[in-house]
N, C-alpha and C. Protein backbone atom coordinates (compact mmCIF):
# COMPACT_ATOMS: atom_id res chain seq x y z
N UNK A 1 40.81 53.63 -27.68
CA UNK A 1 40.66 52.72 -26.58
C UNK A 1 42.04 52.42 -26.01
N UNK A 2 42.05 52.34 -24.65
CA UNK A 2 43.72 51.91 -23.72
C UNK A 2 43.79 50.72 -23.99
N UNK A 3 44.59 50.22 -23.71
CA UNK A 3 45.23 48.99 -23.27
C UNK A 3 45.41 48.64 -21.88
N UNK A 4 45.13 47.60 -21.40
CA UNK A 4 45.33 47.99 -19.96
C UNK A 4 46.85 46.89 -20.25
N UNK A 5 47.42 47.45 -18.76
CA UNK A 5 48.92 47.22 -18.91
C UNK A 5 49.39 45.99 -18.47
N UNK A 6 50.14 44.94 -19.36
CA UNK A 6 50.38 43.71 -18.57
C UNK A 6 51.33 44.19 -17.01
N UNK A 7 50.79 42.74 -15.87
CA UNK A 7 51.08 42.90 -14.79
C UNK A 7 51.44 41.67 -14.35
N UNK A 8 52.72 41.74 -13.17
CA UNK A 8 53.03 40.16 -12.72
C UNK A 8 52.37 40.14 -11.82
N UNK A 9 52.32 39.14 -10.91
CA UNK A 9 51.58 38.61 -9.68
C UNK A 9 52.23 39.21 -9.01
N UNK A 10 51.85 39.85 -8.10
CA UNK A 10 52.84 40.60 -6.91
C UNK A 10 53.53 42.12 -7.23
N UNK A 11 53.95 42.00 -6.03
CA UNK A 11 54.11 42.04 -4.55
C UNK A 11 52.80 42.01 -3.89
N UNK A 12 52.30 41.52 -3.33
CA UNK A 12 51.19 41.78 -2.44
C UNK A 12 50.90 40.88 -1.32
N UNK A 13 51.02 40.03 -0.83
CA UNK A 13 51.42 39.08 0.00
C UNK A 13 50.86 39.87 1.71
N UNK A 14 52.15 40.63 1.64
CA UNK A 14 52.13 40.69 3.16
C UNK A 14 51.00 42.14 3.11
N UNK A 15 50.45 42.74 2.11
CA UNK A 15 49.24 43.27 2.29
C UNK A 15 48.15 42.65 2.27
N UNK A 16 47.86 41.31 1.63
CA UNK A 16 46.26 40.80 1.71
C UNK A 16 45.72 39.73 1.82
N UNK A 17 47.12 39.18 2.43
CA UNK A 17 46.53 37.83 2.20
C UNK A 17 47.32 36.96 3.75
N UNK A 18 48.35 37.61 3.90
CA UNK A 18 49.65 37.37 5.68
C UNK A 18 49.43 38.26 6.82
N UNK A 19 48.85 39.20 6.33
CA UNK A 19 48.32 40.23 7.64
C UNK A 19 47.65 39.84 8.73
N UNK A 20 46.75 38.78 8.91
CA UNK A 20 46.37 38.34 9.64
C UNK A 20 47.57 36.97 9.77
N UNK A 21 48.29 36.71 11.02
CA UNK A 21 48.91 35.34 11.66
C UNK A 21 47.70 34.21 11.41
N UNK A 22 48.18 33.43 10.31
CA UNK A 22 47.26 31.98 10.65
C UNK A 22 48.61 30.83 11.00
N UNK A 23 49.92 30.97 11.30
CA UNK A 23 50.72 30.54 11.48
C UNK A 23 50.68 29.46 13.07
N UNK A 24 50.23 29.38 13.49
CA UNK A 24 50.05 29.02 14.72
C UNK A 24 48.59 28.14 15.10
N UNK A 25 48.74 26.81 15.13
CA UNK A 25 48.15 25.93 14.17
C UNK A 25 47.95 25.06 15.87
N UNK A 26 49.12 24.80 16.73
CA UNK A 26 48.35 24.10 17.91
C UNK A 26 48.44 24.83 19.16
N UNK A 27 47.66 24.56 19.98
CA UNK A 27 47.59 25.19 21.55
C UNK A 27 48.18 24.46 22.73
N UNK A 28 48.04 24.81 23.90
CA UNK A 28 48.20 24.14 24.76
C UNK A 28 47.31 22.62 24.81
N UNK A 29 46.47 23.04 24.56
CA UNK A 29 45.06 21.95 24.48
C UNK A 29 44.96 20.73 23.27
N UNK A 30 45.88 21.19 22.17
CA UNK A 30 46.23 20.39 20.66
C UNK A 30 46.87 19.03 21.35
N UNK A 31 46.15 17.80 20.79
CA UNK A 31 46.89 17.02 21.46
C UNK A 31 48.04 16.36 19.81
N UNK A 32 48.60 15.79 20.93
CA UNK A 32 49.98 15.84 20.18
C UNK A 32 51.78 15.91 20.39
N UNK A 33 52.81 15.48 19.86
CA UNK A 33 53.72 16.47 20.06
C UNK A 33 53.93 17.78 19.17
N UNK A 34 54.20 18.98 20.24
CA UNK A 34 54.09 20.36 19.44
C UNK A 34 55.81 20.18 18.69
N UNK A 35 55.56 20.80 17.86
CA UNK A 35 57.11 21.27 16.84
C UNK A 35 56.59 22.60 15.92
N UNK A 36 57.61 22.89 16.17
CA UNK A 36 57.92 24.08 14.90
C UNK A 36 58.74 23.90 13.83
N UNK A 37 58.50 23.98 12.82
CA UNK A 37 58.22 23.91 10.98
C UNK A 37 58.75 25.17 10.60
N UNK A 38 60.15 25.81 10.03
CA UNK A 38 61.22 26.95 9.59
C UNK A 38 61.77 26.24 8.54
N UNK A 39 61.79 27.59 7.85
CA UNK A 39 62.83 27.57 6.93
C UNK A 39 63.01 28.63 6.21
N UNK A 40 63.41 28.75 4.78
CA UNK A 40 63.48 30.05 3.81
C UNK A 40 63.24 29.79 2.82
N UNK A 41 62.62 30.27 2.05
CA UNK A 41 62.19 30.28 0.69
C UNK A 41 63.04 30.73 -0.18
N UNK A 42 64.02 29.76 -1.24
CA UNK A 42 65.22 30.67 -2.27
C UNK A 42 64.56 30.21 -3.73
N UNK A 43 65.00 31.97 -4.66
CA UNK A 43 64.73 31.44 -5.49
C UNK A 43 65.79 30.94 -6.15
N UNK A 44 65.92 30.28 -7.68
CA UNK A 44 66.88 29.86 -8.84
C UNK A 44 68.00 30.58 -8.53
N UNK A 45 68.66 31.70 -8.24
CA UNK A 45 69.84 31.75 -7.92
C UNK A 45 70.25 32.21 -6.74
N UNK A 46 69.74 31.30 -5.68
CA UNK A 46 69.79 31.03 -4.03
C UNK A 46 69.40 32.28 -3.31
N UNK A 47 68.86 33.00 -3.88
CA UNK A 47 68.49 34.84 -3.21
C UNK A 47 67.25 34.38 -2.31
N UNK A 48 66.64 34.47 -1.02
CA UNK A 48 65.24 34.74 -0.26
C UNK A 48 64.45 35.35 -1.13
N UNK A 49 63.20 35.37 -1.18
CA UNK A 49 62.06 35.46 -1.35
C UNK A 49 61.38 35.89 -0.44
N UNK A 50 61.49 37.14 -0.40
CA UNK A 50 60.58 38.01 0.33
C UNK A 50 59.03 37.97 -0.02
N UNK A 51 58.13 38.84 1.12
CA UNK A 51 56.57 38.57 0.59
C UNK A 51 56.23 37.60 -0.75
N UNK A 52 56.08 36.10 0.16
CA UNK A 52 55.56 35.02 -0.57
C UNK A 52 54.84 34.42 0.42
N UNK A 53 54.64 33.32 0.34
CA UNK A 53 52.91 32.62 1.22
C UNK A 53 53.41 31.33 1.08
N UNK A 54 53.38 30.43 2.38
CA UNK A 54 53.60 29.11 1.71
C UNK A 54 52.06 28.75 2.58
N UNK A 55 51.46 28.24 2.22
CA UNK A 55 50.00 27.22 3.37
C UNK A 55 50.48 25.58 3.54
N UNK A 56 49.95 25.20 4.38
CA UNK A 56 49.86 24.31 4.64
C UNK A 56 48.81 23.14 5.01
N UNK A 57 48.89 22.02 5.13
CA UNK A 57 47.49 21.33 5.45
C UNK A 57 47.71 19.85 5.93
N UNK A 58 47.71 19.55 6.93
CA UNK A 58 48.35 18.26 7.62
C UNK A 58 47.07 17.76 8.29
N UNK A 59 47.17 16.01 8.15
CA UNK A 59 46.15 15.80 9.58
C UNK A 59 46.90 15.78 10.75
N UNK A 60 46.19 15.37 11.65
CA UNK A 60 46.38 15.25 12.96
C UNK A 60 47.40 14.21 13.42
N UNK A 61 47.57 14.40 14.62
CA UNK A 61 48.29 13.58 15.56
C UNK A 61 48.17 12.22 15.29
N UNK A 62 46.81 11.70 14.96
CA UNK A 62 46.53 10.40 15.36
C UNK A 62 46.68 10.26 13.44
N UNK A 63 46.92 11.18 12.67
CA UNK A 63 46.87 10.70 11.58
C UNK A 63 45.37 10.62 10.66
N UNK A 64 44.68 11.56 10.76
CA UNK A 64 43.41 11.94 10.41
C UNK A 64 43.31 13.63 9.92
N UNK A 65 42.57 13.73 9.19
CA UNK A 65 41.90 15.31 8.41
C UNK A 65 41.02 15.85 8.93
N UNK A 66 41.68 17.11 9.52
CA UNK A 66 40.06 17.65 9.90
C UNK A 66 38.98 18.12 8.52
N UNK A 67 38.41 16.96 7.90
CA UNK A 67 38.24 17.58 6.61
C UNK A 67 36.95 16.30 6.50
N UNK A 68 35.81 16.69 5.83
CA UNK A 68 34.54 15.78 5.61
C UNK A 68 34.58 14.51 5.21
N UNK A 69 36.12 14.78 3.85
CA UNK A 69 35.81 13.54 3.09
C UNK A 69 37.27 12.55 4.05
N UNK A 70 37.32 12.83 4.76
CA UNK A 70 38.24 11.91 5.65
C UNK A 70 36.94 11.41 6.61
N UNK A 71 37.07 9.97 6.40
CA UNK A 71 36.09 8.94 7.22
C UNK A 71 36.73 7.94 7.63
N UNK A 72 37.88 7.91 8.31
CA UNK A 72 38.41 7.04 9.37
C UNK A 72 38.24 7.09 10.52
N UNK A 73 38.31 5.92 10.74
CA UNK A 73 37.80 5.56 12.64
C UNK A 73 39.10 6.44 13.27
N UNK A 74 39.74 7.58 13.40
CA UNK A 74 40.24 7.62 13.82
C UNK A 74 39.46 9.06 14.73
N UNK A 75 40.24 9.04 15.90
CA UNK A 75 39.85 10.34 16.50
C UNK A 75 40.40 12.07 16.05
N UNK A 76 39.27 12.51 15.85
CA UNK A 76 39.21 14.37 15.37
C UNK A 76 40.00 15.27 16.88
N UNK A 77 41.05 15.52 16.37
CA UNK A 77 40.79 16.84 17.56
C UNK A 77 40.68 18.29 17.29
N UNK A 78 39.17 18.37 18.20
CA UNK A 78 38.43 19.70 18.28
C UNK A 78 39.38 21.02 18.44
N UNK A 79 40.80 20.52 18.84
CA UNK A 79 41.46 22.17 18.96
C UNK A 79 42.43 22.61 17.79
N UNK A 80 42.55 21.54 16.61
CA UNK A 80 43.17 21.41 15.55
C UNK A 80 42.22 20.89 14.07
N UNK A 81 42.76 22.15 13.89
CA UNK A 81 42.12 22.40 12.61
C UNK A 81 42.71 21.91 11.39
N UNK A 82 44.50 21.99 11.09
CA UNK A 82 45.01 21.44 9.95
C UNK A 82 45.70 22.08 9.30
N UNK A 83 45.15 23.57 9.42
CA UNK A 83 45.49 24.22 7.94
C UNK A 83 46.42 25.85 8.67
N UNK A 84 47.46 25.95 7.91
CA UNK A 84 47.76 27.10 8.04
C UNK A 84 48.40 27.92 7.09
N UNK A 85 48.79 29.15 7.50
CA UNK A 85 49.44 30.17 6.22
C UNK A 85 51.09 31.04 6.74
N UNK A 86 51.81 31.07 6.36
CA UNK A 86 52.74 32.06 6.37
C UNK A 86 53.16 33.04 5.39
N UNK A 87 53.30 34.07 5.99
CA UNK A 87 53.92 35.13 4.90
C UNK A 87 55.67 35.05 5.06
N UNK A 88 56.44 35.23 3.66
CA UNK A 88 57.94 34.81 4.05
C UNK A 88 58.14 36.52 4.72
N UNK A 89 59.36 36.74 5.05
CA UNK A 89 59.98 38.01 5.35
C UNK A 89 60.81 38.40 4.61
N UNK A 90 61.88 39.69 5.05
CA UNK A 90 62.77 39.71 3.81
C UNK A 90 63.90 39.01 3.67
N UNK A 91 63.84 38.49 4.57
CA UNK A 91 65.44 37.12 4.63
C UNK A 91 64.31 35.15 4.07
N UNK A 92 63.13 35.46 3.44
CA UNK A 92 62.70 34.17 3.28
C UNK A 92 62.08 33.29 3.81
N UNK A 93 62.33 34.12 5.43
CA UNK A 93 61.82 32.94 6.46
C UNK A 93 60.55 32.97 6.94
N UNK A 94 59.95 31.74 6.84
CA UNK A 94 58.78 31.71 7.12
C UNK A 94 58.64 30.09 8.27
N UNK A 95 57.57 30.28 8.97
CA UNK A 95 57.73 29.79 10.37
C UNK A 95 56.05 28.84 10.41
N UNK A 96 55.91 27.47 11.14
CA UNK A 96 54.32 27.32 11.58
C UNK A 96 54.62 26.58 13.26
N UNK A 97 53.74 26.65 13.93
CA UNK A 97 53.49 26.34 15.20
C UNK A 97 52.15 25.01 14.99
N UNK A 98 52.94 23.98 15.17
CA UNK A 98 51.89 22.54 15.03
C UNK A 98 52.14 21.88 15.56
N UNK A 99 51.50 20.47 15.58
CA UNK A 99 52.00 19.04 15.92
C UNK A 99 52.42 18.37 14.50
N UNK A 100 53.09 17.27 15.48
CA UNK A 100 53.59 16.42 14.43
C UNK A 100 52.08 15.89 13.82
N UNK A 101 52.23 15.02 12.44
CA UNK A 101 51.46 14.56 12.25
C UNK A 101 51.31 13.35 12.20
N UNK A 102 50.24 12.19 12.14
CA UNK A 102 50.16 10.59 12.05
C UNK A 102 50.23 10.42 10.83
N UNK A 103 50.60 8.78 10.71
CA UNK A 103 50.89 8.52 9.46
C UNK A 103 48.80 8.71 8.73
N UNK A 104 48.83 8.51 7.59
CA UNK A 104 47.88 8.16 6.74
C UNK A 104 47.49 7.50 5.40
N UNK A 105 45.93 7.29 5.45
CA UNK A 105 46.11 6.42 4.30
C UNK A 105 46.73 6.74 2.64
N UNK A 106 47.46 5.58 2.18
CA UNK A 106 47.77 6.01 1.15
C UNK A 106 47.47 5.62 -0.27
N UNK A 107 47.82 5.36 -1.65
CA UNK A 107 47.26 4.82 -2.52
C UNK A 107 46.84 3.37 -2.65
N UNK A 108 46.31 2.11 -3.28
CA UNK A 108 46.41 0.81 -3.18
C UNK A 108 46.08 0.24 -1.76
N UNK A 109 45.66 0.79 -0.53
CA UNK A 109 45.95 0.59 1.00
C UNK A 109 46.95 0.87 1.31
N UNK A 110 48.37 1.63 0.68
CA UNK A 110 49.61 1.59 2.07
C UNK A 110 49.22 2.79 2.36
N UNK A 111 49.74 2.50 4.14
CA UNK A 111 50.03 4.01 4.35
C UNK A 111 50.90 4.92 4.25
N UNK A 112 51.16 6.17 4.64
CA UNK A 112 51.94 7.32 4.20
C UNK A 112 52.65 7.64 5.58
N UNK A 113 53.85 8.44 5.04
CA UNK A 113 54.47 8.42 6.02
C UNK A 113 54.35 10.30 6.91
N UNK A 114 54.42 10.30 8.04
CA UNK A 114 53.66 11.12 8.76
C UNK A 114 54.05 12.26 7.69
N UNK A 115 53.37 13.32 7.05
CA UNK A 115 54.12 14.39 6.09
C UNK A 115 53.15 16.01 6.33
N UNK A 116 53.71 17.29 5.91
CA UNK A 116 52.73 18.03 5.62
C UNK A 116 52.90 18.62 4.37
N UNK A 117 52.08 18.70 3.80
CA UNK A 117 51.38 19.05 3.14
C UNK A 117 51.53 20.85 2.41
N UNK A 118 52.29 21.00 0.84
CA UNK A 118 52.29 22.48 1.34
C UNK A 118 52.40 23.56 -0.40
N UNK A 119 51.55 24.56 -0.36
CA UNK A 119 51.80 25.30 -1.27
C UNK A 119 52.55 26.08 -1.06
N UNK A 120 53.08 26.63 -2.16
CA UNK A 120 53.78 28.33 -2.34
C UNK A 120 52.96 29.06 -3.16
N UNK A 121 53.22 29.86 -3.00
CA UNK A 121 52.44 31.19 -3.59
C UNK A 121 53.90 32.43 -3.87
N UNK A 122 54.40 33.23 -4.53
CA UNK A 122 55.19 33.87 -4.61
C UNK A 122 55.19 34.65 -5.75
N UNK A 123 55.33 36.07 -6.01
CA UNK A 123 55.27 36.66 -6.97
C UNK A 123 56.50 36.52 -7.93
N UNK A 124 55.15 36.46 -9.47
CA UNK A 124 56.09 35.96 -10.63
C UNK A 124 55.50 34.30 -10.76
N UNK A 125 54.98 34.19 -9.96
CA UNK A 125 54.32 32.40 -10.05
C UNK A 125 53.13 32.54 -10.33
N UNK A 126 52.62 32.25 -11.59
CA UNK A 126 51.17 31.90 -11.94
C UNK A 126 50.52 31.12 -11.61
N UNK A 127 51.45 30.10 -11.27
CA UNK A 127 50.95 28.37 -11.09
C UNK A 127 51.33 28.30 -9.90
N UNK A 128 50.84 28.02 -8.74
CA UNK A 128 51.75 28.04 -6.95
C UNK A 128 52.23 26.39 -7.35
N UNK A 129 53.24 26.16 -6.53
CA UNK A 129 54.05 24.91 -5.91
C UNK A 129 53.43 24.38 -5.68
N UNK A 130 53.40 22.95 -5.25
CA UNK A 130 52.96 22.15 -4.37
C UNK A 130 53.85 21.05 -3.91
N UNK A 131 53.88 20.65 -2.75
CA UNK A 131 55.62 20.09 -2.21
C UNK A 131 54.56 19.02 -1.11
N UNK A 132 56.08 18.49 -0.63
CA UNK A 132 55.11 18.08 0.66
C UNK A 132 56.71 18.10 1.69
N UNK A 133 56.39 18.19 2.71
CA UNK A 133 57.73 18.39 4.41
C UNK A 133 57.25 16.49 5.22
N UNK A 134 58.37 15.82 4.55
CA UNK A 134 58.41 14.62 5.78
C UNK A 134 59.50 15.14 6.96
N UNK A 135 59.70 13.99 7.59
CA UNK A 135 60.64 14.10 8.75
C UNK A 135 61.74 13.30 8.99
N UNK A 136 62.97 13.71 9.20
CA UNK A 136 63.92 12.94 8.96
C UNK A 136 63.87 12.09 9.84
N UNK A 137 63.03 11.59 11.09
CA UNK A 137 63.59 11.25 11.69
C UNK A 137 62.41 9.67 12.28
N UNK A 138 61.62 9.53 11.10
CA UNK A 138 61.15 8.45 10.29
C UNK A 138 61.29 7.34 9.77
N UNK A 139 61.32 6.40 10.27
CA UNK A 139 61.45 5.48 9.47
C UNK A 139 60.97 4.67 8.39
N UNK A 140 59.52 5.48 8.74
CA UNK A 140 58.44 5.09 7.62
C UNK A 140 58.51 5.81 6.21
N UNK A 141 59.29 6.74 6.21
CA UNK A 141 59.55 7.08 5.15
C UNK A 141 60.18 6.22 4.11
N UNK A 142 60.86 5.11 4.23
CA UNK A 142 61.36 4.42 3.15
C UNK A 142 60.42 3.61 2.66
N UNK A 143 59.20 3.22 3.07
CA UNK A 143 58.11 2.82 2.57
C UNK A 143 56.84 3.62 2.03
N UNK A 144 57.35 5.09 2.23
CA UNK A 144 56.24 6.10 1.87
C UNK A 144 55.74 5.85 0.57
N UNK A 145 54.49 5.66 -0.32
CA UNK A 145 54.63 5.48 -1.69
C UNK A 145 55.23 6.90 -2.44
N UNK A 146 54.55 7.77 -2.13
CA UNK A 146 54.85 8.93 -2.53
C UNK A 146 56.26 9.31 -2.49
N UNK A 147 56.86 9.26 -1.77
CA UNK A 147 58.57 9.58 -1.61
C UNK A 147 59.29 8.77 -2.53
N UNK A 148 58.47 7.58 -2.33
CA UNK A 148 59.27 6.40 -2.97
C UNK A 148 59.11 6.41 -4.75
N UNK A 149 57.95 7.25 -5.04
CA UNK A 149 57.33 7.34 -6.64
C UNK A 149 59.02 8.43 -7.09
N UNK A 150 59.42 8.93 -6.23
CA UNK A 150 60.75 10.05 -7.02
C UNK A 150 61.55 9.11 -7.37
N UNK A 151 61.99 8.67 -8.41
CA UNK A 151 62.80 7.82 -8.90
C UNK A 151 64.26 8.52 -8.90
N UNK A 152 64.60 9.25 -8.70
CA UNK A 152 66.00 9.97 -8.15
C UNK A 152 66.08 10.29 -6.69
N UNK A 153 66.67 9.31 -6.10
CA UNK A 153 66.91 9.05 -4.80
C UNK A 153 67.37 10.32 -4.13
N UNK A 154 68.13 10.58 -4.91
CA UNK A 154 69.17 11.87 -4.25
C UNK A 154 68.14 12.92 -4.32
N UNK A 155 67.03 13.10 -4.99
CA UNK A 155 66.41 14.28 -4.99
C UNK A 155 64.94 14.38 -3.86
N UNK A 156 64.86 13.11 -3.58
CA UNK A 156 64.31 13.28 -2.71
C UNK A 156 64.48 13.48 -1.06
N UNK A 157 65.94 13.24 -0.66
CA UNK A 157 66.01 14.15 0.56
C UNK A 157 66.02 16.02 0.79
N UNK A 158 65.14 16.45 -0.46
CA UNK A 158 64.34 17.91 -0.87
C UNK A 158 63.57 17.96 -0.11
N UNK A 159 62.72 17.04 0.08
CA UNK A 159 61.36 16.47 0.89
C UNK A 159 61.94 16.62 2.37
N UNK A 160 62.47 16.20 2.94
CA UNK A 160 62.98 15.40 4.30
C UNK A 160 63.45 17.36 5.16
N UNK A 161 62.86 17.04 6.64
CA UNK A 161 62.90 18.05 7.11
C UNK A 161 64.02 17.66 8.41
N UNK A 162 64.96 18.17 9.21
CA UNK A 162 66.00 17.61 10.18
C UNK A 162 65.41 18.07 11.12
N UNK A 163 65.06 17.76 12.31
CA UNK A 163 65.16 17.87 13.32
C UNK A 163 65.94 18.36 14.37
N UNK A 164 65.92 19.29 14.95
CA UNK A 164 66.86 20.11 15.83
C UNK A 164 66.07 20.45 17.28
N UNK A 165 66.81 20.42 18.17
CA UNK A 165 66.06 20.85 19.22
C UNK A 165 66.80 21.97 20.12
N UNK A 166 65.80 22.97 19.93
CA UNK A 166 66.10 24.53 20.68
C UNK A 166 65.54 24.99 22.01
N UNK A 167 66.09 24.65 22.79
CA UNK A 167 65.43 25.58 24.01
C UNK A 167 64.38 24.73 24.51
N UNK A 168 65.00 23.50 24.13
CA UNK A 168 63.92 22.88 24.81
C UNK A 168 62.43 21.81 23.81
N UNK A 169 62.63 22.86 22.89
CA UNK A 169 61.80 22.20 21.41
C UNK A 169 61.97 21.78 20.04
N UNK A 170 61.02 20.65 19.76
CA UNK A 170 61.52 20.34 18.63
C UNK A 170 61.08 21.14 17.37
N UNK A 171 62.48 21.33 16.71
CA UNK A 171 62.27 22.43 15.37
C UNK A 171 62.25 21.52 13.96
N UNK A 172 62.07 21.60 13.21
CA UNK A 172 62.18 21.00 11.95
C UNK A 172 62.46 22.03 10.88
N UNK A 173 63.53 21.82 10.38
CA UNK A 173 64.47 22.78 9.38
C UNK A 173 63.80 22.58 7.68
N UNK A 174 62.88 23.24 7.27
CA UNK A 174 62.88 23.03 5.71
C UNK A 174 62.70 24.00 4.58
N UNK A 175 63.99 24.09 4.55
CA UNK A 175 64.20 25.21 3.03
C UNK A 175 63.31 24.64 1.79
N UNK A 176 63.25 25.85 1.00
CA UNK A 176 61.79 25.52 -0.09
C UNK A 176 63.22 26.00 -1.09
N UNK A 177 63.82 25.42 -1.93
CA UNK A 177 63.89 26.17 -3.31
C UNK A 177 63.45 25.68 -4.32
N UNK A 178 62.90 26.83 -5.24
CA UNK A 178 61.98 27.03 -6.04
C UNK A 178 63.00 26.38 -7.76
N UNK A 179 63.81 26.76 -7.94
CA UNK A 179 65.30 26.56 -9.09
C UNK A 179 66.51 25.75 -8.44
N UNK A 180 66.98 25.50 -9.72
CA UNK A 180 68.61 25.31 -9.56
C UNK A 180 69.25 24.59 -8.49
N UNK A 181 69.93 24.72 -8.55
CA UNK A 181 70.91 23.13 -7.67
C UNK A 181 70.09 22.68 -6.59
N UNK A 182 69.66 21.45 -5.85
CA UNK A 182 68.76 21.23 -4.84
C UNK A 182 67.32 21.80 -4.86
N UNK A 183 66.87 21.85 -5.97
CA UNK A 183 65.40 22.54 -6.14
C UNK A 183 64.57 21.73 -5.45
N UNK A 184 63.83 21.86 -4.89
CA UNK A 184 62.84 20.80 -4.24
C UNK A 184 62.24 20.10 -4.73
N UNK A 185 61.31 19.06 -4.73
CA UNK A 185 60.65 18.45 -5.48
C UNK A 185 59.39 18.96 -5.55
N UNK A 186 58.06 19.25 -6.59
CA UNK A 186 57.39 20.01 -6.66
C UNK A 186 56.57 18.36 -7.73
N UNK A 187 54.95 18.89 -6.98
CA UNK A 187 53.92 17.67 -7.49
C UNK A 187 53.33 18.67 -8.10
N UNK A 188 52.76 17.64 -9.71
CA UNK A 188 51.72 18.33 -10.40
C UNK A 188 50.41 17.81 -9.65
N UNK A 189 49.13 19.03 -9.46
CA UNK A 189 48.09 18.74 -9.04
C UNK A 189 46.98 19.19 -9.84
């Protein structure tokens, strides 16, 4: 009788799972302000991460889920869905086309501060990431509970995304590293 042969997760990414663009998340019609969401994926000793996946999952503008078990009075919009996917490239970078998001509810009643929401996926990872992208440019973030639960201050501007504006639009800068110096902050789920 064989053995069948141990195997890591990957490479496979940009064959079966990134081939199709789900990167592009609002339209003309998305209400909202539009921004774009960049960055690079490094691993433990600052190298890109080629064919990896990060998804994502944000509510809306007004701060709502396009999702069942979200039952707030708030308004759904029909041209935003929430959820998206990127495949990295070979320099790391991976890109989404959205709106900002509203704040939402958070544990005890507070609310949260506007954030998205986000896995990794990357070969050699059994277990994917789970992170979340605020915005630097927030003020509600110092009351976020969640931001505020990292009891190492310094490690949580990992979280915090800068704001830049290109050509006219607003970009939001957020490197993912996975290891080592500035590792991001990563939630057990």
């Amino acid at each position: 009788m064989k053995q069948t042969p141990s195997q890591t997760v990957g490479p496979f990414f940009s064959l079966g799972l990134t081939r199709k663009t789900t990167n592009v998340l609002a339209s003309d019609s998305t209400q909202g302000e539009k921004i774009r969401v960049e960055g690079q994926l490094f691993d433990g000793d600052g190298q890109p991460v080629p064919d990896a996946m990060i998804e994502i999952w944000q509510a809306n503008a007004y701060g709502r889920y396009n999702h069942q078990d979200d039952k707030q009075e708030k308004p759904l919009d029909p041209a935003f869905m929430g959820w998206g996917r990127s495949g990295t490239d070979k320099t790391g970078l991976y890109w989404f086309e959205t709106v900002k998001p509203g704040p939402v509810p958070g544990p005890d009643e507070s609310v949260q501060a506007p954030h998205i929401n986000v896995t990794v996926f990357a070969r050699g990872m059994l277990v994917h990431a789970f992170t979340r992208i605020y915005f630097g440019d927030e003020t509600v973030n110092e009351t976020d509970p969640i931001l505020s639960s990292i009891k190492n201050k310094a490690r949580r501007k990992t979280l915090i995304a800068n704001r830049e504006d290109k050509n006219g639009k607003a970009v939001y800068r957020f490197d993912i590293r996975l290891q080592g110096e500035n590792e991001t902050v990563f939630f057990d789920m």
